[in-house]
C-alpha atoms as a PDB file:
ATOM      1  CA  UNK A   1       0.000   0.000   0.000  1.00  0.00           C
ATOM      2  CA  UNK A   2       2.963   2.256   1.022  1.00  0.00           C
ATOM      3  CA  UNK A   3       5.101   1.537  -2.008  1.00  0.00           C
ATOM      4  CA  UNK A   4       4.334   4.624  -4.161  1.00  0.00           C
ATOM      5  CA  UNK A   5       6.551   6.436  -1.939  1.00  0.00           C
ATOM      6  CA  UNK A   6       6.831   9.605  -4.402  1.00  0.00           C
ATOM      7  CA  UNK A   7       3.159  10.376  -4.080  1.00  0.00           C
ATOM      8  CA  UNK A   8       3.184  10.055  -0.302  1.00  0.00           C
ATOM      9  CA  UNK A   9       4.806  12.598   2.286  1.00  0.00           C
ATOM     10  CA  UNK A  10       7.490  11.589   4.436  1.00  0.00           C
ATOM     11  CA  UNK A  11       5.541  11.639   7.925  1.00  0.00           C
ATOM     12  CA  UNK A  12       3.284   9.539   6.652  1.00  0.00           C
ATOM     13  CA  UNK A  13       6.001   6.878   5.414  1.00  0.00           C
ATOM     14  CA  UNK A  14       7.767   6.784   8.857  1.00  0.00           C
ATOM     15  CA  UNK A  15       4.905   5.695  10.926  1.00  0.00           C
ATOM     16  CA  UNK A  16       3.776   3.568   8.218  1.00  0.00           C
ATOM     17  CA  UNK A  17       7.114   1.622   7.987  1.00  0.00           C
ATOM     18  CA  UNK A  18       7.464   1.840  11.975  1.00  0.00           C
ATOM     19  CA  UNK A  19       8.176  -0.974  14.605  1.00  0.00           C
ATOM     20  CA  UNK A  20       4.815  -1.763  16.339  1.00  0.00           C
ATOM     21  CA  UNK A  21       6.243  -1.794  20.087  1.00  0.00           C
ATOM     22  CA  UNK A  22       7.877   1.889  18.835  1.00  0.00           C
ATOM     23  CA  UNK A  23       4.052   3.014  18.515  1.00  0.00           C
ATOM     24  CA  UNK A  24       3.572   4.579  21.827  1.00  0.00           C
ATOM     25  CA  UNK A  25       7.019   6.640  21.831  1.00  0.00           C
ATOM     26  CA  UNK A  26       6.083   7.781  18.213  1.00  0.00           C
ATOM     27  CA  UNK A  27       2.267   9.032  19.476  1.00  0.00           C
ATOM     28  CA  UNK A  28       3.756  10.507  22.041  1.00  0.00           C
ATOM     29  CA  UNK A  29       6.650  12.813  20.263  1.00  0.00           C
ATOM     30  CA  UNK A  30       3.512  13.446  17.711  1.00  0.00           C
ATOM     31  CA  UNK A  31       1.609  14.894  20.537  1.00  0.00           C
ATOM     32  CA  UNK A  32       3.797  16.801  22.052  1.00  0.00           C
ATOM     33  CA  UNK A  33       4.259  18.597  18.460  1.00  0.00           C
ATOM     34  CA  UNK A  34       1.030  19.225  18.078  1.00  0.00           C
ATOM     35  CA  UNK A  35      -0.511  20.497  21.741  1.00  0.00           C
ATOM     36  CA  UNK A  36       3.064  21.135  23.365  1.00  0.00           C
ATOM     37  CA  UNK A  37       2.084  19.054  26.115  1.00  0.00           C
ATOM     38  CA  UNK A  38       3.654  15.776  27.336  1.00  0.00           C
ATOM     39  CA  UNK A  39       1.906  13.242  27.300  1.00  0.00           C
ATOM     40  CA  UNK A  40       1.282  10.545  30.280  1.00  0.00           C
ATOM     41  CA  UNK A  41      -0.386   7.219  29.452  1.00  0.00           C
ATOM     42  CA  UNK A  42      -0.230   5.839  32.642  1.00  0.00           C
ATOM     43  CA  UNK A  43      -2.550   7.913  34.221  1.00  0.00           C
ATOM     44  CA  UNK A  44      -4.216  10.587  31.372  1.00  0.00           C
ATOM     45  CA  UNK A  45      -6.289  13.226  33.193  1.00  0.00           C
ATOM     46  CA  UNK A  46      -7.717  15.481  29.784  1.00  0.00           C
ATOM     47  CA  UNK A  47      -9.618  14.449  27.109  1.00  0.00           C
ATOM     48  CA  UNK A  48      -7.103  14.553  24.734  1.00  0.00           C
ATOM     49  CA  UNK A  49      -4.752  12.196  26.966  1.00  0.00           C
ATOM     50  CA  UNK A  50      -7.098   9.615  26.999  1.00  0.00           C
ATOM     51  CA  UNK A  51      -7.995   9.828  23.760  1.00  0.00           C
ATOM     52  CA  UNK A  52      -4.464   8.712  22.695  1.00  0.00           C
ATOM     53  CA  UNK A  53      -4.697   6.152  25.613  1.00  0.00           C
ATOM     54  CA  UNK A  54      -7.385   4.631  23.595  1.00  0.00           C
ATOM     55  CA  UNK A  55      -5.907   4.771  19.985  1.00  0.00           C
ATOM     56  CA  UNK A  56      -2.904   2.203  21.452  1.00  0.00           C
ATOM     57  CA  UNK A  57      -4.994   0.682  24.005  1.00  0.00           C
ATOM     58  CA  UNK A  58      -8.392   0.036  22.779  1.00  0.00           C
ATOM     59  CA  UNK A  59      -8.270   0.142  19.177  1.00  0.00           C
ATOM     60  CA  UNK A  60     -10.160  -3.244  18.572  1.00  0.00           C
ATOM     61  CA  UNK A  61     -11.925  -5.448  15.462  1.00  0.00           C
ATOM     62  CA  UNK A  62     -15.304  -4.182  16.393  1.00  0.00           C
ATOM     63  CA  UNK A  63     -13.620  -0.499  16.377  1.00  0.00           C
ATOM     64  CA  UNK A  64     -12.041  -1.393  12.884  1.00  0.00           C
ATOM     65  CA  UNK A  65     -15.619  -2.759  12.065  1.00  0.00           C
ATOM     66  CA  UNK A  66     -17.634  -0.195  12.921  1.00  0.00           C
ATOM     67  CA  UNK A  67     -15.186   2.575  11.240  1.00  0.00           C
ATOM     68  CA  UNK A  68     -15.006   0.938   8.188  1.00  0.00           C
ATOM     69  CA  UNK A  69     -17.803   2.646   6.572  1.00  0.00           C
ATOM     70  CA  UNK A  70     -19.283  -0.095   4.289  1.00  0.00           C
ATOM     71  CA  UNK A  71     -19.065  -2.954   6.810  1.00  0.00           C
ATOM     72  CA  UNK A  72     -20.631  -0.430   9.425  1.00  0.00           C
ATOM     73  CA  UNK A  73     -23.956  -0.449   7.264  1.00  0.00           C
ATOM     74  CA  UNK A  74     -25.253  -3.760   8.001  1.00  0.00           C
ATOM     75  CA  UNK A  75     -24.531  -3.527  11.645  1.00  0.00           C
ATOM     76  CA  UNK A  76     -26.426  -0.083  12.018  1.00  0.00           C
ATOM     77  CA  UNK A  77     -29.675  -2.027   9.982  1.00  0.00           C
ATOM     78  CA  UNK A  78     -29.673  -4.537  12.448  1.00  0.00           C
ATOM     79  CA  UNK A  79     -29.276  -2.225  15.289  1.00  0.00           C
ATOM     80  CA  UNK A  80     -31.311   0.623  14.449  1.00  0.00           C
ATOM     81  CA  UNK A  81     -33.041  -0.591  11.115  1.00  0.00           C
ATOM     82  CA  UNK A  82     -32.159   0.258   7.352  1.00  0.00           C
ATOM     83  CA  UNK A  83     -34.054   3.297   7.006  1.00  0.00           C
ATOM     84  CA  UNK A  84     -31.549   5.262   8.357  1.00  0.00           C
ATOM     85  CA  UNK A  85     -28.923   4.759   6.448  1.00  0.00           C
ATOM     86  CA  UNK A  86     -28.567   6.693   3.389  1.00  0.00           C
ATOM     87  CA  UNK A  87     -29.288   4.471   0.554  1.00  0.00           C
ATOM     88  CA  UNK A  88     -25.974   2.920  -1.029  1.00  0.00           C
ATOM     89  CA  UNK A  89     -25.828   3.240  -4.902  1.00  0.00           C
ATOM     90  CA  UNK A  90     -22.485   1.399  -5.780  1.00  0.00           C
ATOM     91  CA  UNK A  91     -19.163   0.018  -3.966  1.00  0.00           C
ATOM     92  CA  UNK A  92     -15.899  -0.808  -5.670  1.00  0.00           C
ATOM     93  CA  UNK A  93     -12.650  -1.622  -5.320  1.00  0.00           C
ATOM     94  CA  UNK A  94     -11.156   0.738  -7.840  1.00  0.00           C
ATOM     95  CA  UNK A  95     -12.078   4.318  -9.057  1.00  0.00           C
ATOM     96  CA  UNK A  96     -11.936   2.851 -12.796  1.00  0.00           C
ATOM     97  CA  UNK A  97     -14.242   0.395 -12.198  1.00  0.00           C
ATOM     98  CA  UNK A  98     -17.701   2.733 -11.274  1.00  0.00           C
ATOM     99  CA  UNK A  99     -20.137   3.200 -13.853  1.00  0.00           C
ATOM    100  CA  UNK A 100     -20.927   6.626 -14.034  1.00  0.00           C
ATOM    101  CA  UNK A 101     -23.268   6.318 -16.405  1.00  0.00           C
ATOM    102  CA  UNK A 102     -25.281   4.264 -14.472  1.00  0.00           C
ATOM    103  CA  UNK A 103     -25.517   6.959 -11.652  1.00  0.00           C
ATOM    104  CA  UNK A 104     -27.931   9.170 -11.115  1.00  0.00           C
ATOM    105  CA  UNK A 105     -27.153  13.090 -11.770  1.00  0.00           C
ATOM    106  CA  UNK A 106     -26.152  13.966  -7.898  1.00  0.00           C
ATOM    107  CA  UNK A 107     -24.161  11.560  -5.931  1.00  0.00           C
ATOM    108  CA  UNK A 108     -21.287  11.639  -2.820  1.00  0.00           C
ATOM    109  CA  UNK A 109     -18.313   9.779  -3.515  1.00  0.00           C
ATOM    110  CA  UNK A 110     -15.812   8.526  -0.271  1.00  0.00           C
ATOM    111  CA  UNK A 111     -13.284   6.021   0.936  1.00  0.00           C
ATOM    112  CA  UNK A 112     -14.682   3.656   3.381  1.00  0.00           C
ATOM    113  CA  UNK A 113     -10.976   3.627   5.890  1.00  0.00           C
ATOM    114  CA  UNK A 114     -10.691   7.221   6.047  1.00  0.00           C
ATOM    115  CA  UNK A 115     -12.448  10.419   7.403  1.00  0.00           C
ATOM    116  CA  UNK A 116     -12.773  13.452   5.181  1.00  0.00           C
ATOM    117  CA  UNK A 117     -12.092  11.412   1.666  1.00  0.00           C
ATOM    118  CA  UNK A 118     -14.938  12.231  -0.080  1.00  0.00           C
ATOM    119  CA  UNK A 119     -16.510  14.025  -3.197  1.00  0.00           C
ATOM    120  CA  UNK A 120     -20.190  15.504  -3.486  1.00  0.00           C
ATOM    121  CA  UNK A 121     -20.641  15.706  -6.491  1.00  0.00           C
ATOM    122  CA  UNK A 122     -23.858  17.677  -7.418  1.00  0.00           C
ATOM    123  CA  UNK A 123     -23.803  17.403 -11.310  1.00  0.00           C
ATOM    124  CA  UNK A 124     -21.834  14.697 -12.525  1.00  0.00           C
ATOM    125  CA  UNK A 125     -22.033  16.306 -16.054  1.00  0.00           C
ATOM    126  CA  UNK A 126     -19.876  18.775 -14.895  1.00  0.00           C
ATOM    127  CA  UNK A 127     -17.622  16.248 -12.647  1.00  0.00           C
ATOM    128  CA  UNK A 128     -13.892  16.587 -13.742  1.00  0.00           C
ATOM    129  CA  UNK A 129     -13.301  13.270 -13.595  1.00  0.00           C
ATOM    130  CA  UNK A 130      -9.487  12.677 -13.996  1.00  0.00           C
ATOM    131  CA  UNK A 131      -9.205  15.230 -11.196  1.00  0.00           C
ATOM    132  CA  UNK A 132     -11.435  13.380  -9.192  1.00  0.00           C
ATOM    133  CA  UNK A 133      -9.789   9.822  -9.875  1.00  0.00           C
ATOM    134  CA  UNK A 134      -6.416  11.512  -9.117  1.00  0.00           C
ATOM    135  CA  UNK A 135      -7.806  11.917  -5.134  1.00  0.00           C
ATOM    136  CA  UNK A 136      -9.256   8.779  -4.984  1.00  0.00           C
ATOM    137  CA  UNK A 137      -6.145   6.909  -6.165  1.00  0.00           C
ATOM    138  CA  UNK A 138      -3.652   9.297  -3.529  1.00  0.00           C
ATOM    139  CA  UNK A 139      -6.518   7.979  -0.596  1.00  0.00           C
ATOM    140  CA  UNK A 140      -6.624   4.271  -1.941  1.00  0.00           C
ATOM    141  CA  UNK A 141      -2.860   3.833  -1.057  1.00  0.00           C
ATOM    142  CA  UNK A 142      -2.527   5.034   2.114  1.00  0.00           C
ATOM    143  CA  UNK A 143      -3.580   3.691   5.444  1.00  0.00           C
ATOM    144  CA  UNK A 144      -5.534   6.152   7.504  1.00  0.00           C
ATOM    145  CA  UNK A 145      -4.388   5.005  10.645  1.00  0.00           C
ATOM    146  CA  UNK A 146      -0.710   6.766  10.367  1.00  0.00           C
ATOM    147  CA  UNK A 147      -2.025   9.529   8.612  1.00  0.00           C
ATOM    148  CA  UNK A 148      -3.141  11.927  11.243  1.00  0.00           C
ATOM    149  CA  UNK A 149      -1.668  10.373  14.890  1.00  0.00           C
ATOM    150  CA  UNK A 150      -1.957   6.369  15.014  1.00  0.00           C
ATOM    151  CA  UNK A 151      -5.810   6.225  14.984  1.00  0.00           C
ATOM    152  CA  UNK A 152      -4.860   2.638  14.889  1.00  0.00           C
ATOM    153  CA  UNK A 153      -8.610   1.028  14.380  1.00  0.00           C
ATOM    154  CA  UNK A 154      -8.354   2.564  10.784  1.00  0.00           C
ATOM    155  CA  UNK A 155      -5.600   0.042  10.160  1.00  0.00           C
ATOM    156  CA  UNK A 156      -7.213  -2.956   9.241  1.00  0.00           C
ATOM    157  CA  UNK A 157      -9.953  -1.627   6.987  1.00  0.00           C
ATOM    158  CA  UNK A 158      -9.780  -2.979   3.446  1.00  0.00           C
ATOM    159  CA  UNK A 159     -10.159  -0.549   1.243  1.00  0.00           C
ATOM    160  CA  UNK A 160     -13.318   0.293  -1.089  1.00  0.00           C
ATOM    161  CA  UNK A 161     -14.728   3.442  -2.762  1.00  0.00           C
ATOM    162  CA  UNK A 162     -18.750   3.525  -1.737  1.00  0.00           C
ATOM    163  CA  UNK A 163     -21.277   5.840  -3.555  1.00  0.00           C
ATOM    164  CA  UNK A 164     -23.878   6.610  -1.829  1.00  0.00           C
ATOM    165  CA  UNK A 165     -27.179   9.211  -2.601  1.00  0.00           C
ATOM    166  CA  UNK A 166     -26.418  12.576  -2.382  1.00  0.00           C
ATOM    167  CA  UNK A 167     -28.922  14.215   0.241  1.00  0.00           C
ATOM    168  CA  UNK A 168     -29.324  17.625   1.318  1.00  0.00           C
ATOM    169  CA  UNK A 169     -31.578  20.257   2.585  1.00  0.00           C
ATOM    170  CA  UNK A 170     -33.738  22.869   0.842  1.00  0.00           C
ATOM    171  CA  UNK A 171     -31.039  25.530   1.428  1.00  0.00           C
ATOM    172  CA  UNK A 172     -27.899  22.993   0.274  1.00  0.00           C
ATOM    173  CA  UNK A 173     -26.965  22.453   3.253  1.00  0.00           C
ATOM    174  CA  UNK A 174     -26.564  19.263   4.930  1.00  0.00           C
ATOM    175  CA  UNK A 175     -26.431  19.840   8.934  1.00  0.00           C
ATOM    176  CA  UNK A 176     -23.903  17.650  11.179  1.00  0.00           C
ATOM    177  CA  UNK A 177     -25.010  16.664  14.539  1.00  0.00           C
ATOM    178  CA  UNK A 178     -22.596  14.402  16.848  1.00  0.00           C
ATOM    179  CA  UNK A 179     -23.933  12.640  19.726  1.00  0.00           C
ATOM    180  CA  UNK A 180     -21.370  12.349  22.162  1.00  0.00           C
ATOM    181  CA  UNK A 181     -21.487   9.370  24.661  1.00  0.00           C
ATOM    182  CA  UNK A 182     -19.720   8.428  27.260  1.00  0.00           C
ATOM    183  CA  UNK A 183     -19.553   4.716  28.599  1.00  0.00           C
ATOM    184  CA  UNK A 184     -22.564   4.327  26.388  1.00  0.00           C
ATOM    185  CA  UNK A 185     -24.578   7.500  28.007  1.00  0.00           C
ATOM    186  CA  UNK A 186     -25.299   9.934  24.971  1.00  0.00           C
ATOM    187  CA  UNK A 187     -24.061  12.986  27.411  1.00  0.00           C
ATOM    188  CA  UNK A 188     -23.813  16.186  24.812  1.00  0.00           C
ATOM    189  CA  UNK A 189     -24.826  17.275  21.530  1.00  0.00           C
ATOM    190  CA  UNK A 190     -22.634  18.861  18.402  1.00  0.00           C
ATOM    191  CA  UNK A 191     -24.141  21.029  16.194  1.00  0.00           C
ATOM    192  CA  UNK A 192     -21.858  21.897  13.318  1.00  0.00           C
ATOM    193  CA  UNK A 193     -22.958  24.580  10.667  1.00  0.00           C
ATOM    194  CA  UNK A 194     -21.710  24.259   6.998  1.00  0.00           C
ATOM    195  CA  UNK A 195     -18.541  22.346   6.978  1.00  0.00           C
ATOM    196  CA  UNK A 196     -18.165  23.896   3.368  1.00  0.00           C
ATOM    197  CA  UNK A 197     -17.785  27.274   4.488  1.00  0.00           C
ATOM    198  CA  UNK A 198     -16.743  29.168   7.901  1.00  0.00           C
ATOM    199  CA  UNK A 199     -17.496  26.369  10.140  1.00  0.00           C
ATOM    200  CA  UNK A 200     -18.971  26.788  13.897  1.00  0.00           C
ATOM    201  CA  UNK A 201     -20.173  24.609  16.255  1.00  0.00           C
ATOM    202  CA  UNK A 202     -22.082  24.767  19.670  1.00  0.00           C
ATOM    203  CA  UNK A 203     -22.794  22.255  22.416  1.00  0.00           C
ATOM    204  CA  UNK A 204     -26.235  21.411  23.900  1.00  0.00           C
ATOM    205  CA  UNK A 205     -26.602  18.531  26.690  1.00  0.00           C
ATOM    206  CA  UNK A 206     -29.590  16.398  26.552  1.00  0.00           C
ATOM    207  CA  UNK A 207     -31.748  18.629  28.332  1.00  0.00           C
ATOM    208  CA  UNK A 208     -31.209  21.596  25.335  1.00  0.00           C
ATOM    209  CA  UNK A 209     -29.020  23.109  27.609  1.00  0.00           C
ATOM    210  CA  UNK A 210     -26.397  25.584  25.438  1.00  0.00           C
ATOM    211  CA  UNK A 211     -22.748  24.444  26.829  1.00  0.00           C
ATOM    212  CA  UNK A 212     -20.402  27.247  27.001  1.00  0.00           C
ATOM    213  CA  UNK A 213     -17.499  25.348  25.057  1.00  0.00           C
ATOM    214  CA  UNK A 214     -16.119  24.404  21.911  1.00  0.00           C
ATOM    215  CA  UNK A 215     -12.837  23.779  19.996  1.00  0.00           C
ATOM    216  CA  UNK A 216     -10.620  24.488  16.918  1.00  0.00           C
ATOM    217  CA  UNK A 217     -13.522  26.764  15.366  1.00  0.00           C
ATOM    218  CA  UNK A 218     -15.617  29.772  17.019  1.00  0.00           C
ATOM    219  CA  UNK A 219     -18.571  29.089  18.944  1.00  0.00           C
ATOM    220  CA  UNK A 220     -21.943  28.961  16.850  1.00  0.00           C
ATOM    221  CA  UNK A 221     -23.876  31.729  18.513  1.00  0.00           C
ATOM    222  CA  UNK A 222     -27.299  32.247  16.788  1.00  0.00           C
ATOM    223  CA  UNK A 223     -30.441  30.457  18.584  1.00  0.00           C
ATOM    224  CA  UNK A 224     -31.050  27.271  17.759  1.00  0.00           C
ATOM    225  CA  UNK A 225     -34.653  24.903  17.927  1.00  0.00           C
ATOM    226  CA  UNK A 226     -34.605  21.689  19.921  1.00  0.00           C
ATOM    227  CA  UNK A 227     -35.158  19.347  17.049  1.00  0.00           C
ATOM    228  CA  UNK A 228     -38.581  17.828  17.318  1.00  0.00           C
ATOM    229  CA  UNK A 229     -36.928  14.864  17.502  1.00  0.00           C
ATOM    230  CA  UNK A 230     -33.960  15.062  19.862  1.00  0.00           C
ATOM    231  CA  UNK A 231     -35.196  11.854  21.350  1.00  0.00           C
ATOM    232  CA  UNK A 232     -35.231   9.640  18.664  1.00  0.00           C
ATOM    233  CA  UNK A 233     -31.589  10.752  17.955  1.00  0.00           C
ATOM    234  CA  UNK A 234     -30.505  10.074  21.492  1.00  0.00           C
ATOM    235  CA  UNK A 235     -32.293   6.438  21.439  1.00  0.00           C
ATOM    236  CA  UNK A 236     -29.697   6.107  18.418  1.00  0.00           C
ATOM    237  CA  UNK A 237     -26.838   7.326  20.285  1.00  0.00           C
ATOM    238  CA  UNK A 238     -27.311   5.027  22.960  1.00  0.00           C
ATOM    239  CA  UNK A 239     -28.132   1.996  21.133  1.00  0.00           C
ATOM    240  CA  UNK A 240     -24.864   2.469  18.713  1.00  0.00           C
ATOM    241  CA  UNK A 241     -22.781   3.456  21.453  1.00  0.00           C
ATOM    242  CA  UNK A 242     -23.315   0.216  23.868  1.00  0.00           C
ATOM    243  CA  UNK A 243     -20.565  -0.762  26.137  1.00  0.00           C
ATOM    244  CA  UNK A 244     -17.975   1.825  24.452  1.00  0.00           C
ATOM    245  CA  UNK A 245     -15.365   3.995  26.445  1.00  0.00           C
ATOM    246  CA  UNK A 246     -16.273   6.931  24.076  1.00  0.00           C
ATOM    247  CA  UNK A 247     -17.419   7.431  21.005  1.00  0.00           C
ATOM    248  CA  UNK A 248     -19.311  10.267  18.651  1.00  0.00           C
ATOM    249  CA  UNK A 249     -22.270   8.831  16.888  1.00  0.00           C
ATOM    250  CA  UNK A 250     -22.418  11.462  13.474  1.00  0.00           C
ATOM    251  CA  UNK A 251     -26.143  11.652  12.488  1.00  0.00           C
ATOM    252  CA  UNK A 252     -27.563  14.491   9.767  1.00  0.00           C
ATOM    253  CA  UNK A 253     -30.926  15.373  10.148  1.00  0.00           C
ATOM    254  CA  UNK A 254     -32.952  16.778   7.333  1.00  0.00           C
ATOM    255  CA  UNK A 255     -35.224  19.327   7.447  1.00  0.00           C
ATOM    256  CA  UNK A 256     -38.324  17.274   7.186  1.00  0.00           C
ATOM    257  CA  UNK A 257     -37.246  15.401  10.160  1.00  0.00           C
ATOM    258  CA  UNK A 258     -35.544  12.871   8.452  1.00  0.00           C
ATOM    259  CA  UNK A 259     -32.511  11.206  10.199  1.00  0.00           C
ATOM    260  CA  UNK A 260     -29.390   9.483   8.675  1.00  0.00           C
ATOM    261  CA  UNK A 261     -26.563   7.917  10.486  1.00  0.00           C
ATOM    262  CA  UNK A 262     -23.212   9.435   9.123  1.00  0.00           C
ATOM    263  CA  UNK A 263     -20.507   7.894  11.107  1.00  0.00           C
ATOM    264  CA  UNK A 264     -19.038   6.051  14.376  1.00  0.00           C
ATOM    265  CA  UNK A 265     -16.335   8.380  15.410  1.00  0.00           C
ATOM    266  CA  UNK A 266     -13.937   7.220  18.131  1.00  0.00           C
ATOM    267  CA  UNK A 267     -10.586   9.992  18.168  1.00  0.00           C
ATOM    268  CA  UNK A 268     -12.378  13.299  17.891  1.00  0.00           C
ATOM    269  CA  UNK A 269      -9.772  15.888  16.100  1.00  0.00           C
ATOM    270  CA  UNK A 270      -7.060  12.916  17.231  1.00  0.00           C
ATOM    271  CA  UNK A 271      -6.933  14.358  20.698  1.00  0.00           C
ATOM    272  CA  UNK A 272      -5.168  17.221  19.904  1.00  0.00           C
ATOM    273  CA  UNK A 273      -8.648  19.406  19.861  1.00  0.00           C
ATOM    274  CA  UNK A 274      -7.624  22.715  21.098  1.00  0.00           C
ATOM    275  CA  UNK A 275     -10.235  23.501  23.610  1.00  0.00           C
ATOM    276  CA  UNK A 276     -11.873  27.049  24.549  1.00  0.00           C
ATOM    277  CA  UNK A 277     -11.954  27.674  27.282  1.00  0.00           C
ATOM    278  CA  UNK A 278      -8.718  25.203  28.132  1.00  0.00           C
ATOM    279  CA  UNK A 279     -10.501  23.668  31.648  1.00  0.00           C
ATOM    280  CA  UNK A 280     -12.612  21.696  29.351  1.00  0.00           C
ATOM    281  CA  UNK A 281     -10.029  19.618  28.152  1.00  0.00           C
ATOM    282  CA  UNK A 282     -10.023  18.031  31.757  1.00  0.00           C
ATOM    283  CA  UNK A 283     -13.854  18.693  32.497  1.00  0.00           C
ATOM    284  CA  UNK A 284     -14.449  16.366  29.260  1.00  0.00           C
ATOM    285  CA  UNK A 285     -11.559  14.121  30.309  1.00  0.00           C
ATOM    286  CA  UNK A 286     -13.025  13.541  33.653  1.00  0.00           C
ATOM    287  CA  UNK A 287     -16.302  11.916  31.455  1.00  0.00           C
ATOM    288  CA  UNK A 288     -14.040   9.489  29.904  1.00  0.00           C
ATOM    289  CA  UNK A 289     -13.775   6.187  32.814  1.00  0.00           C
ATOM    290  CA  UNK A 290     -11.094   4.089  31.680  1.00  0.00           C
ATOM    291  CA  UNK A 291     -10.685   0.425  32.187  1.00  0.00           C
ATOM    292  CA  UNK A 292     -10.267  -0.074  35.905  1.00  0.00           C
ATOM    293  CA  UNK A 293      -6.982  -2.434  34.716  1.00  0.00           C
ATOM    294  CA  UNK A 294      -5.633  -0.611  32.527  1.00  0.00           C
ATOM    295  CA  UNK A 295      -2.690  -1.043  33.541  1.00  0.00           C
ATOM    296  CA  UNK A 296      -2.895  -4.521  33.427  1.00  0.00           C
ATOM    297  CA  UNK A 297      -4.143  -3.942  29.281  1.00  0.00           C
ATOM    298  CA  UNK A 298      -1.349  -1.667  28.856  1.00  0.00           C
ATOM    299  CA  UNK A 299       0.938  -4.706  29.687  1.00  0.00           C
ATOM    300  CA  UNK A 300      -0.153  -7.125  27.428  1.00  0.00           C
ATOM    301  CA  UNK A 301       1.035  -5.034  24.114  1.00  0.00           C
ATOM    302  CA  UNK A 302       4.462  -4.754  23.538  1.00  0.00           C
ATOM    303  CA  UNK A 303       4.936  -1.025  22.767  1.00  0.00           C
ATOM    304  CA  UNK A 304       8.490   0.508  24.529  1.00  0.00           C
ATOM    305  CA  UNK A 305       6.512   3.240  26.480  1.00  0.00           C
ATOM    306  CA  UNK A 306       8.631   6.466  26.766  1.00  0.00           C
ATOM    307  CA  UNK A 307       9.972   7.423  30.131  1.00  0.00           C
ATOM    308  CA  UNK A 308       7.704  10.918  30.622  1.00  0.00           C
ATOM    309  CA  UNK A 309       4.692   8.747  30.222  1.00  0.00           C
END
């Protein structure tokens, strides 16, 4: 997968070609770059701490599974039920291979063992195509997991390219909203305005309550309606989020009420989310319960853990 090495940036190559046990010293020299903060694994206090405590530690096959976002669908219809996902309208294993004559004129292209490789594409008539398949090839090769800080349960995803129907609202826009849950207790929700432009977010907890925090973009500050059906997307959170440390279940919601699962998300911004105000980044942490022997997890993998830790 690696062996293009001219169309793939050096960072990437190192961790790709690394030792296994030389994981944890890597994440942690990687951390420190990015937040200036050491980093301590055998006891993580912040959010972002035990977020990387969880990329080494509890990165497992029903992680991988539930990531991967092809193999994800049939486990959310069985869970929750098929209606909603949004309906599939092709998978393949190379970009040559899809039919685009067969598609309809509005579609989303993405990678199912990444996050952020994808392509709306709202008139495929006027779809440059090469420059499309040039993307798609570049994301194809690499391994997600040592792209952006060891989010290890990326690492074992096959690869496929998935088309699914493109959906939106009246106004174009297609609104995120991340239920975050906590030991399987939906706890907050993320409202994200259009990703496309000048992003903002805001926090709500279950009650509608508007949370004072945020991170790496401003604060979304215009009122906002409790969704008629806040409920339903809870009951969705905390079916999906079952016996999980942490984990952001990604839902859109249309403006007719309709809802459709997006993603499982497990490493919010990697754990390097820069956090406004700062005390949050231990507030949040103090939500996260790790494994009561974690220690005794942490000694069963075979990573050299670096002295500061």
């Amino acid at each position: 997968m690696a062996s293009q090495a001219s169309s793939l940036n050096d960072s990437y190559l190192s961790y790709y070609n690394l030792d296994k046990k030389e994981f944890a010293i890597a994440l942690s020299e990687w951390f420190w770059r990015k937040t200036r903060e050491v980093l301590n694994l055998r006891n993580p206090k912040t959010f972002n701490e035990k977020i990387q405590w969880l990329k080494l530690y509890d990165s497992s096959p029903f992680k991988t599974m539930t990531t991967d976002k092809y193999l994800v669908r049939d486990w959310v219809k069985k869970k929750i039920g098929e209606e909603y996902l949004i309906p599939l309208l092709g998978v393949y294993d190379r970009f040559e291979d899809i039919e685009f004559g067969k598609l309809p004129k509005s579609f989303v292209i993405k990678t199912n063992h990444g996050s952020g490789w994808n392509w709306a594409v709202k008139d495929k008539q006027k779809m440059d195509i090469p420059k499309v398949r040039a993307k798609f090839d570049t994301w194809m090769e690499m391994n997600y997991a040592f792209k952006f800080g060891f989010e290890l349960h990326y690492k074992d995803i096959s690869p496929k390219i998935i088309i699914e129907k493109y959906v939106q609202n009246r106004s174009g826009n297609l609104y995120d909203w991340k239920i975050w849950c906590f030991n399987g207790n939906p706890t907050y929700i993320q409202f994200r305005d259009d990703w496309r432009a000048n992003l903002k977010m805001c926090f709500f907890d279950t009650e509608w309550k508007k949370q004072t925090f945020c991170y790496e973009h401003p604060l979304y500050k215009a009122q906002l309606d409790k969704p008629n059906n806040l409920e339903e997307m809870l009951h969705i959170a905390k079916i999906l989020s079952k016996n999980l440390i942490f984990v952001c279940v990604d839902l859109y919601r249309l403006d007719d009420g309709k809802i459709y699962f997006g993603e499982m998300t497990y490493t919010r911004s990697s754990g390097v989310a820069r956090w406004c105000p700062m005390e949050y980044n231990l507030k949040l942490g103090e939500l996260i319960k790790l494994p009561s022997n974690m220690r005794e997890i942490m000694s069963r993998y075979n990573y050299i853990t670096p002295k500061c830790s």
